[in-house]
Protein backbone atom coordinates (compact mmCIF):
# COMPACT_ATOMS: atom_id res chain seq x y z
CA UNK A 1 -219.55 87.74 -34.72
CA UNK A 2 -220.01 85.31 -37.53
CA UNK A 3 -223.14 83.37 -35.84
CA UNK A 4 -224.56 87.01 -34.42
CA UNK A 5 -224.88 88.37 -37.64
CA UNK A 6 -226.38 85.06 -38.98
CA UNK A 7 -228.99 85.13 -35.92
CA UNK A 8 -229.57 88.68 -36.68
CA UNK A 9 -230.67 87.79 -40.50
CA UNK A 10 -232.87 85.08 -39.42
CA UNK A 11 -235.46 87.14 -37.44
CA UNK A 12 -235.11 89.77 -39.71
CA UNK A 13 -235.96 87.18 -42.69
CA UNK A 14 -238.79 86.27 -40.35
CA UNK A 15 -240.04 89.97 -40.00
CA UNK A 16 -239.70 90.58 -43.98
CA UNK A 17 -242.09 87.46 -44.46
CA UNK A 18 -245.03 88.88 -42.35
CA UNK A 19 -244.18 92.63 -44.09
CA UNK A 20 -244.30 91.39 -47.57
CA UNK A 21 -247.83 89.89 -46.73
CA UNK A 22 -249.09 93.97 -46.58
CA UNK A 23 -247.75 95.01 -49.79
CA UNK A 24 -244.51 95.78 -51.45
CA UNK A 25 -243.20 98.02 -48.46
CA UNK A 26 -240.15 95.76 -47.75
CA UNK A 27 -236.84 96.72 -49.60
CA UNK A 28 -234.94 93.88 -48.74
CA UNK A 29 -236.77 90.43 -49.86
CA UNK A 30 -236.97 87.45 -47.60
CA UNK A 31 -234.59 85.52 -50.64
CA UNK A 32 -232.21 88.58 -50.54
CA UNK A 33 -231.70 88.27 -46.61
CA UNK A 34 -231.61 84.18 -46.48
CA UNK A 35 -228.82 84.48 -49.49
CA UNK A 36 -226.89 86.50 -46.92
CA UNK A 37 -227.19 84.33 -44.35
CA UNK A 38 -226.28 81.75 -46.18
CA UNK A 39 -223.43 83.12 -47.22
CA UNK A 40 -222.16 84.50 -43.89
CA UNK A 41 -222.65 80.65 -42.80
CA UNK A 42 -220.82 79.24 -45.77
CA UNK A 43 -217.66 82.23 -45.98
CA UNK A 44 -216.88 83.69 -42.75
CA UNK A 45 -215.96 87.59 -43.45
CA UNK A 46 -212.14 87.90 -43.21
CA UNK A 47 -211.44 91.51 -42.03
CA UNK A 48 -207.68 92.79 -43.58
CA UNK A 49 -206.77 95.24 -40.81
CA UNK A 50 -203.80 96.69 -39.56
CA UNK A 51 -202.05 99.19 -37.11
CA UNK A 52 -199.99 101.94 -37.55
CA UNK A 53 -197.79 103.40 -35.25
CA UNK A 54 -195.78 106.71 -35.68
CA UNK A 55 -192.74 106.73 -34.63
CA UNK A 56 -190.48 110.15 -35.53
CA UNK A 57 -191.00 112.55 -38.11
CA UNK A 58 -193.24 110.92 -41.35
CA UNK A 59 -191.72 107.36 -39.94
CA UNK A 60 -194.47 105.08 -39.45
CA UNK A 61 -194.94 101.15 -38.65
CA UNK A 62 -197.54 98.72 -40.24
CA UNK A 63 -198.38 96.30 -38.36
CA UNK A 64 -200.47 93.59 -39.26
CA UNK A 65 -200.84 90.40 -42.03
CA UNK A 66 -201.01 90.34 -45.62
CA UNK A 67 -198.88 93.59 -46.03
CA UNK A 68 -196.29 92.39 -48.33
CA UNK A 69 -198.65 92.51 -51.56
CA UNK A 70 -199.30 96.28 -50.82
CA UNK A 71 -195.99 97.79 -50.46
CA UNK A 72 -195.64 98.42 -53.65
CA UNK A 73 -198.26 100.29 -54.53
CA UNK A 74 -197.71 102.95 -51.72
CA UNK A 75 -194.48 103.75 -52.52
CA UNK A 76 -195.42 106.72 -54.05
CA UNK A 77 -195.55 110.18 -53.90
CA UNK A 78 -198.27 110.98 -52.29
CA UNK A 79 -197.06 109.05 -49.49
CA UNK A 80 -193.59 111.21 -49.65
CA UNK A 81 -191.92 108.59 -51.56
CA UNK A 82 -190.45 110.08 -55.31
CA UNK A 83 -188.12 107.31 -56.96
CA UNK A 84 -187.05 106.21 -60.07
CA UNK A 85 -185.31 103.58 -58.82
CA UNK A 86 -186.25 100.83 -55.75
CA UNK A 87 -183.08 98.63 -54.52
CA UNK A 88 -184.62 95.44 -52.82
CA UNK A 89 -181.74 94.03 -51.04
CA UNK A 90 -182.40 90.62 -49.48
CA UNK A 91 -180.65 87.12 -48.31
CA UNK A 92 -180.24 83.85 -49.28
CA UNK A 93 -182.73 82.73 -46.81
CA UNK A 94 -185.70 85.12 -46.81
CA UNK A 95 -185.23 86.24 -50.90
CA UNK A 96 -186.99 82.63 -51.61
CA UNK A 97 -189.59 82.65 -49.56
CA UNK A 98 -190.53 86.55 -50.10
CA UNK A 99 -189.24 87.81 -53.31
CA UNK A 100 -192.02 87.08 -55.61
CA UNK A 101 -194.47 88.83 -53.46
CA UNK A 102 -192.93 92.37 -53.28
CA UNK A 103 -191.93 92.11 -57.19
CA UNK A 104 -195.90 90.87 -58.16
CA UNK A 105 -196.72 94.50 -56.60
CA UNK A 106 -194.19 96.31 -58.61
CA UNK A 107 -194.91 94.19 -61.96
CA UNK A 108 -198.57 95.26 -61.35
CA UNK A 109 -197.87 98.91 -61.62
CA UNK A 110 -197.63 101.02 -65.12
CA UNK A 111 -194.21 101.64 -66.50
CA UNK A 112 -192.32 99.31 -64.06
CA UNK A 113 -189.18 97.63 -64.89
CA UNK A 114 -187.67 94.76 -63.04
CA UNK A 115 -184.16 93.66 -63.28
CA UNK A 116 -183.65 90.77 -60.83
CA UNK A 117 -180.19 90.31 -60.40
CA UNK A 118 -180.35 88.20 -57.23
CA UNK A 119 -179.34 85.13 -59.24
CA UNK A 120 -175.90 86.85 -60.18
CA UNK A 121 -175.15 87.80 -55.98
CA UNK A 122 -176.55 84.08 -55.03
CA UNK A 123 -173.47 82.46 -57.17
CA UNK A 124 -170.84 84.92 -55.31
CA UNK A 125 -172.15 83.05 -52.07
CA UNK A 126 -171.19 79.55 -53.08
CA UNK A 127 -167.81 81.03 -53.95
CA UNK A 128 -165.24 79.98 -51.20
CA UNK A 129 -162.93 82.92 -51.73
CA UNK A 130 -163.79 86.78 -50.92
CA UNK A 131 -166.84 87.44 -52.68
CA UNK A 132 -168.15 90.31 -54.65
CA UNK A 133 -171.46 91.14 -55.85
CA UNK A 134 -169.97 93.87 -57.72
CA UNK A 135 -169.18 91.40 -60.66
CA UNK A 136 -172.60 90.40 -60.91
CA UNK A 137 -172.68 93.57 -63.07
CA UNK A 138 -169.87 92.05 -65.08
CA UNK A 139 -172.83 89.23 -65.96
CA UNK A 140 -174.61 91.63 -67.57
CA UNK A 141 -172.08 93.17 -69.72
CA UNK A 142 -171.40 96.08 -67.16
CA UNK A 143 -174.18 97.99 -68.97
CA UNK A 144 -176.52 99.59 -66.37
CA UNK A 145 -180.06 98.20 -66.91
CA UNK A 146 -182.22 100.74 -67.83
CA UNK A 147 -186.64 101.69 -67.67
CA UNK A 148 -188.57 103.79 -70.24
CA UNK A 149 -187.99 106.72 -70.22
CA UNK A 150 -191.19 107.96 -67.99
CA UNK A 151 -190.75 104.82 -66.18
CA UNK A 152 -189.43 103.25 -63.20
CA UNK A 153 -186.76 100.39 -62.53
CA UNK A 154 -186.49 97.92 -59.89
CA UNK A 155 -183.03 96.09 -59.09
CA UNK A 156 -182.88 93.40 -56.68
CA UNK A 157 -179.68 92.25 -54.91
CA UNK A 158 -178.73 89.56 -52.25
CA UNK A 159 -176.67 88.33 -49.82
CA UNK A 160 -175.25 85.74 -48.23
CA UNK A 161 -177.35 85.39 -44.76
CA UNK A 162 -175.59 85.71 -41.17
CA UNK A 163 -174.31 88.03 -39.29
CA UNK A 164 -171.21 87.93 -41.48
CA UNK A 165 -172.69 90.03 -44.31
CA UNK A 166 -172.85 92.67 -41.61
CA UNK A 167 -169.53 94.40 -42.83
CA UNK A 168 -167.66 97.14 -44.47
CA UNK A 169 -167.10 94.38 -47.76
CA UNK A 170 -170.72 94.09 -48.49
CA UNK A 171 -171.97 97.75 -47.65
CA UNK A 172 -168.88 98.66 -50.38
CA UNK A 173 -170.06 95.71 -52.72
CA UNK A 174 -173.80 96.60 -52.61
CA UNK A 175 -172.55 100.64 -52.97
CA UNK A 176 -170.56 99.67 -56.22
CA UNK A 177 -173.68 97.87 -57.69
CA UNK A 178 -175.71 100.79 -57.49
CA UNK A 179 -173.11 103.06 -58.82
CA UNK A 180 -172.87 100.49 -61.73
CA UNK A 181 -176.89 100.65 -62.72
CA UNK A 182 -176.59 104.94 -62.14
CA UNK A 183 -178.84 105.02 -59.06
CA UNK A 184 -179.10 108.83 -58.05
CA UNK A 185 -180.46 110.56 -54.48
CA UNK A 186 -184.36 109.59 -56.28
CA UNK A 187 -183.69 106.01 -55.65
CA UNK A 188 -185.88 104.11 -52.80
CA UNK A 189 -183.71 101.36 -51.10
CA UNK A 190 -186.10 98.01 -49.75
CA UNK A 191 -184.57 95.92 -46.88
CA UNK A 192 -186.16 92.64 -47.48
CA UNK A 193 -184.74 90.70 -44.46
CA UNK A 194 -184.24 90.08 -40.40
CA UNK A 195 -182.03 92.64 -38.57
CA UNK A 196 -178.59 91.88 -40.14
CA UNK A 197 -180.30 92.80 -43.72
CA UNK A 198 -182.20 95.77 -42.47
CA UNK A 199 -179.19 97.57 -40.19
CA UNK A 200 -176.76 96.93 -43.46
CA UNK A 201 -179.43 98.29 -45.91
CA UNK A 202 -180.46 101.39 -43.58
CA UNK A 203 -176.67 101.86 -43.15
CA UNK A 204 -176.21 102.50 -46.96
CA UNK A 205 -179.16 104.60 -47.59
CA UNK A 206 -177.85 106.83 -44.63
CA UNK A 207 -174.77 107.28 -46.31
CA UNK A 208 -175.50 106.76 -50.27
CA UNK A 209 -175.50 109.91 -52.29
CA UNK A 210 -175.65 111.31 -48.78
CA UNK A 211 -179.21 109.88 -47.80
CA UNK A 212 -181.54 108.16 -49.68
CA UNK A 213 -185.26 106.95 -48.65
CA UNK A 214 -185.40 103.66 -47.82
CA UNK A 215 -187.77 100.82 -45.84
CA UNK A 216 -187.84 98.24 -43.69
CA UNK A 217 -189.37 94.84 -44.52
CA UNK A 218 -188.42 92.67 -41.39
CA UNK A 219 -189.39 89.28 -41.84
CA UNK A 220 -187.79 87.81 -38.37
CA UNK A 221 -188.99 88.80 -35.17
CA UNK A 222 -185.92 90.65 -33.56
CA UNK A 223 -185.93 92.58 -37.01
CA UNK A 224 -190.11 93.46 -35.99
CA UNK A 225 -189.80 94.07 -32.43
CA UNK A 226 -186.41 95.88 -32.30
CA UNK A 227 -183.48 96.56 -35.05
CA UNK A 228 -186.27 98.11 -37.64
CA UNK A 229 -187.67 100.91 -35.46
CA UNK A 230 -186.19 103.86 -34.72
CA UNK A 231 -183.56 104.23 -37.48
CA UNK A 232 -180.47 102.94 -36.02
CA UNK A 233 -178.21 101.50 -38.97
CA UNK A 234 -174.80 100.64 -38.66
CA UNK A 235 -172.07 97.60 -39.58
CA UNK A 236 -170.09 95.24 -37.31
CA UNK A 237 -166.35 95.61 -37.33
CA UNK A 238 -163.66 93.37 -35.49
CA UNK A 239 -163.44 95.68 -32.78
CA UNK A 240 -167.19 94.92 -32.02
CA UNK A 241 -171.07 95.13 -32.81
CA UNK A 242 -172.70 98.22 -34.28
CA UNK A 243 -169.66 100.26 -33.67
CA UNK A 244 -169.59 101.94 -37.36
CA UNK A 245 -173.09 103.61 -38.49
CA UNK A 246 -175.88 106.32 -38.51
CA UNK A 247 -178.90 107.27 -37.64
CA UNK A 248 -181.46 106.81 -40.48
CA UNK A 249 -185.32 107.06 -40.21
CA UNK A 250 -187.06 104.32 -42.51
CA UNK A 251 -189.42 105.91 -44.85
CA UNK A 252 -191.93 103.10 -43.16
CA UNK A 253 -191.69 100.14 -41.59
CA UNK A 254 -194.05 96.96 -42.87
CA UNK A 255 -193.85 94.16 -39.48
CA UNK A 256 -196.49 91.27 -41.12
CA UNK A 257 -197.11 88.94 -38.86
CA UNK A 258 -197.58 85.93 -42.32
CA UNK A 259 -193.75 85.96 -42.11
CA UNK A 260 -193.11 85.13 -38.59
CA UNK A 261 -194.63 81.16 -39.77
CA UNK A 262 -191.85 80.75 -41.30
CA UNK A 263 -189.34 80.88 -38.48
CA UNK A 264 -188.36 78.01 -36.51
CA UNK A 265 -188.74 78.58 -33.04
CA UNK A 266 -184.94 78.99 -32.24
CA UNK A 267 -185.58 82.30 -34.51
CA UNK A 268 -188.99 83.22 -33.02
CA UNK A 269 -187.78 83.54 -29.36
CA UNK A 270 -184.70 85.22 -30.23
CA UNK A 271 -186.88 88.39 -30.69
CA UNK A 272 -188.77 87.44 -27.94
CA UNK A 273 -186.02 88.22 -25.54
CA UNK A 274 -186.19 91.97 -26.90
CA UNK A 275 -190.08 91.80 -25.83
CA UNK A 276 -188.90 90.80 -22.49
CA UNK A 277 -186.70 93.35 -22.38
CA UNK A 278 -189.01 96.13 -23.25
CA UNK A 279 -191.60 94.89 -20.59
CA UNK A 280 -188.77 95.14 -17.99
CA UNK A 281 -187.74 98.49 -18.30
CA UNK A 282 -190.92 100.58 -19.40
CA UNK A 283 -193.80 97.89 -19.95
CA UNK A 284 -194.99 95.69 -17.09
CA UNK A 285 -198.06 94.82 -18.52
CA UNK A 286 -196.13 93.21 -21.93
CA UNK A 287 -193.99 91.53 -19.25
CA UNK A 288 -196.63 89.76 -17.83
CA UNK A 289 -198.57 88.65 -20.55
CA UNK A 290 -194.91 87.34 -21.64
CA UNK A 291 -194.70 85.85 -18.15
CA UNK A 292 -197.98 84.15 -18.66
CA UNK A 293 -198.46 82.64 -21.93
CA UNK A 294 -195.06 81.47 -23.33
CA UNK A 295 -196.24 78.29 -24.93
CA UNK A 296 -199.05 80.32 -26.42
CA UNK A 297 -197.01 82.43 -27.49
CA UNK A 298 -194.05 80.43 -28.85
CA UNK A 299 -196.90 78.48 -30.89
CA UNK A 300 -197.77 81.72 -32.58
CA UNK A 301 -201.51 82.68 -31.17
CA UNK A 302 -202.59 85.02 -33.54
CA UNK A 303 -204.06 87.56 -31.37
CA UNK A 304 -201.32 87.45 -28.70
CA UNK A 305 -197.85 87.34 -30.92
CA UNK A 306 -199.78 90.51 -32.76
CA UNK A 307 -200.45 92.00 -29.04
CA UNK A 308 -196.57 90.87 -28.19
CA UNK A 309 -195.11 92.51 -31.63
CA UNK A 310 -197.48 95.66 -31.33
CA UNK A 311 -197.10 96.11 -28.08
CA UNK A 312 -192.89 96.12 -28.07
CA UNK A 313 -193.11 98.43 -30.88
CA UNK A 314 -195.37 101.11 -29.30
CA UNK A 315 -192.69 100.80 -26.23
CA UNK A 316 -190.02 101.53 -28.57
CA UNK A 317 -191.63 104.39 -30.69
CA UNK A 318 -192.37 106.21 -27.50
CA UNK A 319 -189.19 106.10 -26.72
CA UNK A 320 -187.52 106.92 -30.19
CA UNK A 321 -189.99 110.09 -30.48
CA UNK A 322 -188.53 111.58 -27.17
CA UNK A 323 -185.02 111.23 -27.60
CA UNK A 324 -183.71 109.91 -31.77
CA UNK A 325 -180.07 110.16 -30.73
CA UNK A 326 -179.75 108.41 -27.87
CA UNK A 327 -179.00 111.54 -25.58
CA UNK A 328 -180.44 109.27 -22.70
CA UNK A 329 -183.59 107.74 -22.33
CA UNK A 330 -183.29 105.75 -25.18
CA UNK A 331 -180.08 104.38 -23.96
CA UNK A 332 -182.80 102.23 -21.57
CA UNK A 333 -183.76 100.31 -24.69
CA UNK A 334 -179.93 98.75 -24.19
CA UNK A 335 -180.93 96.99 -21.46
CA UNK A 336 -178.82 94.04 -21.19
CA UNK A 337 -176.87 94.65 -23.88
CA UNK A 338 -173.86 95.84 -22.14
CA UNK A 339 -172.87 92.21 -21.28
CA UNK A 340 -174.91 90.69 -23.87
CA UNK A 341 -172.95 92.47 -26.77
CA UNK A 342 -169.84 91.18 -25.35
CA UNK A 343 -170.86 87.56 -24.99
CA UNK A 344 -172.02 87.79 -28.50
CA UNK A 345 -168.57 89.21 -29.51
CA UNK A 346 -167.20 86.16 -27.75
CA UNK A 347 -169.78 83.32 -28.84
CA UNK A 348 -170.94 83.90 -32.31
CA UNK A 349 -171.96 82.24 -34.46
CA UNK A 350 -173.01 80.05 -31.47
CA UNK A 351 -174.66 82.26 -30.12
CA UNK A 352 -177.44 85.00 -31.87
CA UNK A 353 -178.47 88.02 -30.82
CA UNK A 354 -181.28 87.55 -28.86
CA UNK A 355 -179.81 84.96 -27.16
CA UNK A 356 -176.88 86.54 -25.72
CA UNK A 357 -179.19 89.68 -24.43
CA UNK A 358 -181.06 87.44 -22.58
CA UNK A 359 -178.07 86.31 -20.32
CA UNK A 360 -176.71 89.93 -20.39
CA UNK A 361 -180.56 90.87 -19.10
CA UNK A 362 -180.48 88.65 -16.42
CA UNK A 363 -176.76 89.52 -15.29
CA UNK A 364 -177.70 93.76 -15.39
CA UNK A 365 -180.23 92.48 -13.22
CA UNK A 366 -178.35 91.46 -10.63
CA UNK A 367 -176.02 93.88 -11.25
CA UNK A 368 -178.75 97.06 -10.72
CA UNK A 369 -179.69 95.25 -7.43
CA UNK A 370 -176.04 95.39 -6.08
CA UNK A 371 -175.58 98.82 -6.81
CA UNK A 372 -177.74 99.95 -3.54
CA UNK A 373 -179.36 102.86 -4.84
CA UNK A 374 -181.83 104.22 -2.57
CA UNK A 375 -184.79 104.15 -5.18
CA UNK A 376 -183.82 100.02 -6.12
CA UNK A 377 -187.21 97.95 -5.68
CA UNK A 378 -185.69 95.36 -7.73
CA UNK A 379 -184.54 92.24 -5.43
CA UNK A 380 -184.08 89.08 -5.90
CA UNK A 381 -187.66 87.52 -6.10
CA UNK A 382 -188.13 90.02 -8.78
CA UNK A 383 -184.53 89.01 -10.50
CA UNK A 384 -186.19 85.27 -10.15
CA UNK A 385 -189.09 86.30 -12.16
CA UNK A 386 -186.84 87.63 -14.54
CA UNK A 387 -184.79 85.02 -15.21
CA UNK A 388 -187.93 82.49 -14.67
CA UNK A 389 -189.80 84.51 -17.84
CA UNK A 390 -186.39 84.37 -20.51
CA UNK A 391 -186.15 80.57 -19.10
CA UNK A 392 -189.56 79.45 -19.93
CA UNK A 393 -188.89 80.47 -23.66
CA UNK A 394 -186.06 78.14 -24.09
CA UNK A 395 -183.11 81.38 -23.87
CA UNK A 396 -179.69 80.71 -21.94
CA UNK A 397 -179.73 82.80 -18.62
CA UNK A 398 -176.15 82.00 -17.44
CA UNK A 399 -172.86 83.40 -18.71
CA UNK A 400 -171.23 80.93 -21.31
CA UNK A 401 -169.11 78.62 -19.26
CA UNK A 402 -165.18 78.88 -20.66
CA UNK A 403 -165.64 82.31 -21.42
CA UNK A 404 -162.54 84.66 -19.72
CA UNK A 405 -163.92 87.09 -17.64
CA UNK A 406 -161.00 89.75 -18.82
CA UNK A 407 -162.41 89.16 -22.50
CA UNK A 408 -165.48 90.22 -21.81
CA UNK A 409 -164.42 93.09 -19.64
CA UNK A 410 -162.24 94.23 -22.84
CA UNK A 411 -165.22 93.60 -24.96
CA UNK A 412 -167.32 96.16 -23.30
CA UNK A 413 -164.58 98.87 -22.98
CA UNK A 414 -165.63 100.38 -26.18
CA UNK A 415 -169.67 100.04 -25.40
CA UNK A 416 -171.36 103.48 -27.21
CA UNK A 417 -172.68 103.84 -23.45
CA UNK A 418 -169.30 104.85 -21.98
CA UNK A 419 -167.83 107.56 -20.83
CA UNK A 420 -164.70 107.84 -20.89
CA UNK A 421 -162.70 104.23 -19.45
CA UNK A 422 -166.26 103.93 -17.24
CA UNK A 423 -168.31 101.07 -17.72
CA UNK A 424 -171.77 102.53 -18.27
CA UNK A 425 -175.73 99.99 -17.68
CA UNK A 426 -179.04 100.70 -17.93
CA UNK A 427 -180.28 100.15 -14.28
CA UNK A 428 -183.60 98.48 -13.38
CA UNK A 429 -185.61 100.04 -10.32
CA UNK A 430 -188.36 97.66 -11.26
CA UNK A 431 -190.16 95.62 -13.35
CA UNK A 432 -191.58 98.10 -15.74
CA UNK A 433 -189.08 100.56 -14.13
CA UNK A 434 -185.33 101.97 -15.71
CA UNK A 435 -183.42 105.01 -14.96
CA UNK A 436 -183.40 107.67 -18.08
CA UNK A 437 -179.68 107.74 -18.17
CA UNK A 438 -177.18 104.75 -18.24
CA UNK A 439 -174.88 104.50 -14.83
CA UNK A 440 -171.69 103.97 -14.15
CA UNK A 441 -171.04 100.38 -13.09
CA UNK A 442 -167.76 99.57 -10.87
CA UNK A 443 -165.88 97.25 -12.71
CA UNK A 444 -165.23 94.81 -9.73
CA UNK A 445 -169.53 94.54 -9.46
CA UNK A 446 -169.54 93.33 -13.26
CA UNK A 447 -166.72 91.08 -12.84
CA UNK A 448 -168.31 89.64 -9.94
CA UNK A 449 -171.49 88.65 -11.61
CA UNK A 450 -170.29 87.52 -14.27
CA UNK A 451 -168.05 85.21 -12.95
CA UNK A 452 -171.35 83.65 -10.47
CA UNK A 453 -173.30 83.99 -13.12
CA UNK A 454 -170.65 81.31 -15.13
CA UNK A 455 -170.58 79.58 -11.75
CA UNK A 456 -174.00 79.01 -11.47
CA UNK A 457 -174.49 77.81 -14.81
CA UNK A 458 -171.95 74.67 -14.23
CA UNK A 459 -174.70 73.72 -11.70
CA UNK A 460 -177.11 73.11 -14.47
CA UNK A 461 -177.05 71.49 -17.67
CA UNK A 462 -175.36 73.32 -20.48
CA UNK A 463 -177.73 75.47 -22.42
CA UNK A 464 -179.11 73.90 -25.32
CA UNK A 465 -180.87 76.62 -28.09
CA UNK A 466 -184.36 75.58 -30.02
CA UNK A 467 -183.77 73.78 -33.18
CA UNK A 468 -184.18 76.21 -35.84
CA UNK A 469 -184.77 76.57 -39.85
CA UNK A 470 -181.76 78.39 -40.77
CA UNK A 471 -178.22 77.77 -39.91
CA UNK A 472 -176.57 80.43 -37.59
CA UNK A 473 -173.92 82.37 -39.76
CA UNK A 474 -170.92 83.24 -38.07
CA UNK A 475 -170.57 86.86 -36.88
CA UNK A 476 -167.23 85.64 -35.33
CA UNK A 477 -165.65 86.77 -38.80
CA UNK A 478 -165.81 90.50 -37.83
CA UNK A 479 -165.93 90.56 -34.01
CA UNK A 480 -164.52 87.42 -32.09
CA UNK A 481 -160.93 88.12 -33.00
C-alpha cells in the first residue's frame, strides 16, 4: 500500500510541475507532494484498527492490538458504564507485565484516584500458611481509601496465579476487601488476567451487591478465545471444575492481540485447542486454516493468530446470542470437555486446561463415531485428522497413562451436562458438524475408549508439554482429592 501511494505521489508531483508552468492553478505544490512522499517512504502509516463483535445484550468484544491504553477512557457512561469505583483484580504473573498500562489510562482522566494495593495481596502469596488478602486492609489502618468527593477511585488487588486461586477462599477474601474500602452496586469490577482471573472476577461481580458491571481483560489465549465470552463465571470446588457459579455478561470484553507475545508457547497452544474445538463442531473453515498453518501460527503471524482469535470468538458469540443459558446448543461449545474435565480433575497441576480438552476432544471423537447414529459422517480418517491437527501443536491426544478408569468415570458423574445418573457428550456428525443437544453416552462406550485411548498412548512416547513462561499452579488443591 505503502509503495502504491508513494508511486501515486510521484506522477502526480510530475503533473503539478508541468501545471505550475500555466499559472498558479495548482493547490497542492510540487514541494508539498514530494514532502509526502518522502515521508510515506521514511514512516510507513500504522493503521490502529480493531473489531468488534456483539455478543448478547450491550456485551461486546474488542478485538485487536494496542487496546489496553484505551480502556480506561471508555468506561464511561455514555458507553453504559456509571462507577465510582473500578476493582482491577489481577495475578502475580500478568499484574507486572500489564498493570501500569490500564492505571496510565485511569491517572490520565480528571478526578481519578488510585489506590494500588496489589503490593499488600503480593506479600499474602509468599506466605506458606492460608492466606488472606483481607488483611491487606489491616496495612492500611483498616480505613477505606477514599476519592474527592465528585471523583472517582480505583483499587487494585491480586492474586496468587494458578488454578488454585479459583476457590470459595479467594472469591470471600477479594468480597471482604471491597466491603472494607465501601464499594456499592456503582462499582465497575476489571479482570486483568487469563481464564482463572476472569471466571473468579466475573463470579464476584455476578454475585456482589447482587450484580455489579464488570470486564474482561484476558491476556492468555484460552482466556481470548473461550472463558471471557459469553458470561460464564463460576469457582472450582473439590467435587470438580466450574461446579459453583453464574451466568454474568461482561460489560465488554478487550482480547489484544500485544499480550499474547508474552506467552510461552506451552500457554499459547493451550487456547489453541479451544480454536480446534470450535472449528470441529460449527467452523470447518477455522479448522482448516488450523490444520494448515500450525507453525505459522504457533510463531504468532500477525494476520493469522488475529484471523484464529477473531474467528473462534465470532463462533462462540453466535452461539451465546442463541441460547445464554445453555438450554442446548451451547452445550456444543463443551465439546470434549466431558472427559477432558475429568482428566484435568485427575492431572492438575500437570496438566492445564487446554491440554486436557484436547485428549477429551479426540476421545468424544471416537466416542460419537461408535455411537452409530444414522446421520454420523464422522469416521475414522476424519478422527485421524482430528487428532493429526491437536498433534501438530504440541497437545497430548492420549488418555494419561496410570490414570483409573473408575476415577474418571466418577469424575464425570456430576458433569452440568447430565441428566440424571446418564452420562451426557456433545456428538460430532462432522467436521464443522455437532448435534444441538448433548446425548446420552452408554457408560461401557466411554469406558472403552478411554481405556484404548490409555492403551494406545503406551505405544508412543509419553507426552511431553511446550516449555512455558509461567509455572503451572496446582488446581489439584480443590479438585484432585
Amino acid at each position: 500500500m505503502v509503495k502504491i501511494l508513494s508511486d501515486l505521489l510521484s506522477h502526480l508531483a510530475r503533473k503539478a510541475t508541468t501545471v505550475s508552468r500555466f499559472g498558479n492553478a495548482c493547490v497542492v505544490t510540487t514541494s508539498v507532494i514530494r514532502s509526502m512522499k518522502r515521508a510515506l517512504e521514511c514512516e510507513p502509516i500504522e493503521v490502529r484498527t480493531r473489531r468488534t463483535i456483539p455478543v448478547i445484550g450491550d456485551s461486546k468484544v474488542f478485538v485487536g492490538r494496542d487496546l489496553l491504553s484505551s480502556i480506561a477512557s471508555e468506561l464511561t457512561p455514555a458507553n453504559g458504564i456509571r462507577a465510582s469505583k473500578f476493582v482491577i483484580v489481577s495475578d502475580a504473573n500478568v499484574w507486572p507485565l500489564y498493570g501500569k498500562t490500564i492505571l496510565a489510562g485511569f491517572a490520565a482522566l480528571p478526578n481519578m484516584t488510585i489506590h494500588d494495593v496489589a503490593s499488600s495481596a503480593a506479600k499474602a502469596e509468599a506466605n506458606s500458611q492460608a492466606f488472606s488478602f483481607a488483611d491487606a486492609c489491616g496495612n492500611c489502618g483498616d480505613q477505606p481509601i477514599g476519592s474527592n468527593d465528585d471523583g472517582q477511585l480505583v483499587l487494585t488487588y491480586q492474586i496468587p496465579s494458578g488454578e488454585g486461586s479459583k476457590c470459595r477462599a479467594v472469591k470471600d477474601e477479594i468480597e471482604d476487601f471491597m466491603l472494607a474500602h465501601r464499594c456499592n452496586r456503582d462499582t465497575c469490577m476489571i479482570a486483568l488476567g487469563g481464564g482463572v482471573v476472569g471466571d473468579l472476577v466475573g463470579f464476584v461481580a455476578a454475585t456482589f451487591m447482587r450484580g455489579v458491571p464488570f470486564v474482561q481483560v484476558p491476556t492468555s489465549s484460552t482466556g481470548m478465545i473461550d472463558s471471557s465470552v459469553g458470561g460464564k463465571t463460576a469457582i472450582n470446588v473439590p467435587a470438580g471444575k466450574n461446579l459453583i457459579g453464574a451466568f454474568h455478561q461482561p460489560i465488554a470484553v478487550y482480547a489484544d492481540m500485544d499480550c499474547l507475545a508474552t506467552l510461552g508457547r506451552r500457554e499459547l497452544v493451550e487456547g489453541i485447542a479451544e480454536a480446534i474445538k470450535m472449528g470441529v463442531i460449527r467452523m470447518p473453515s477455522l479448522f482448516e486454516l488450523l490444520e494448515r498453518h500450525p507453525e505459522r501460527v504457533m510463531a504468532l503471524d500477525p494476520e493469522l493468530i488475529e484471523q484464529v482469535i477473531y474467528d473462534s470468538i465470532r463462533g462462540k458469540a453466535e452461539v451465546v446470542a442463541l441460547d445464554e443459558k445453555e438450554g442446548g446448543l451451547r452445550s456444543t461449545l463443551n465439546w470434549g470437555h466431558t472427559i477432558g474435565h475429568a482428566v484435568e480433575a485427575l492431572k492438575s497441576p500437570e496438566m492445564m486446561h487446554g491440554e486436557c480438552v484436547s485428549v477429551g476432544c479426540v476421545a468424544e471423537a471416537e466416542v460419537a463415531m461408535r455411537l452409530g447414529r444414522p446421520d454420523q459422517q464422522l469416521d475414522a480418517s476424519k478422527i485421524a485428522r482430528i487428532t493429526a491437527c491437536f498433534a501438530s501443536y504440541g497437545l497430548p491426544v492420549h488418555v494419561p497413562r496410570g490414570l483409573p478408569i473408575e476415577m474418571l468415570m466418577k469424575k464425570m458423574a456430576l458433569d452440568k451436562k447430565n441428566r440424571g445418573t446418564t452420562i451426557r457428550c456433545t456428538v460430532v456428525t462432522d467436521i464443522g458438524i455437532s448435534l444441538e443437544q448433548p446425548q446420552p453416552c452408554p457408560k461401557d462406550i466411554m469406558e472403552a475408549v478411554m481405556a484404548e485411548s490409555m492403551a494406545e498412548g503406551l505405544k508412543h512416547p509419553e507426552w511431553v508439554p511446550h516449555k512455558g513462561n509461567h509455572g503451572v499452579a496446582a488446581a489439584g488443591g480443590q479438585m484432585a482429592k
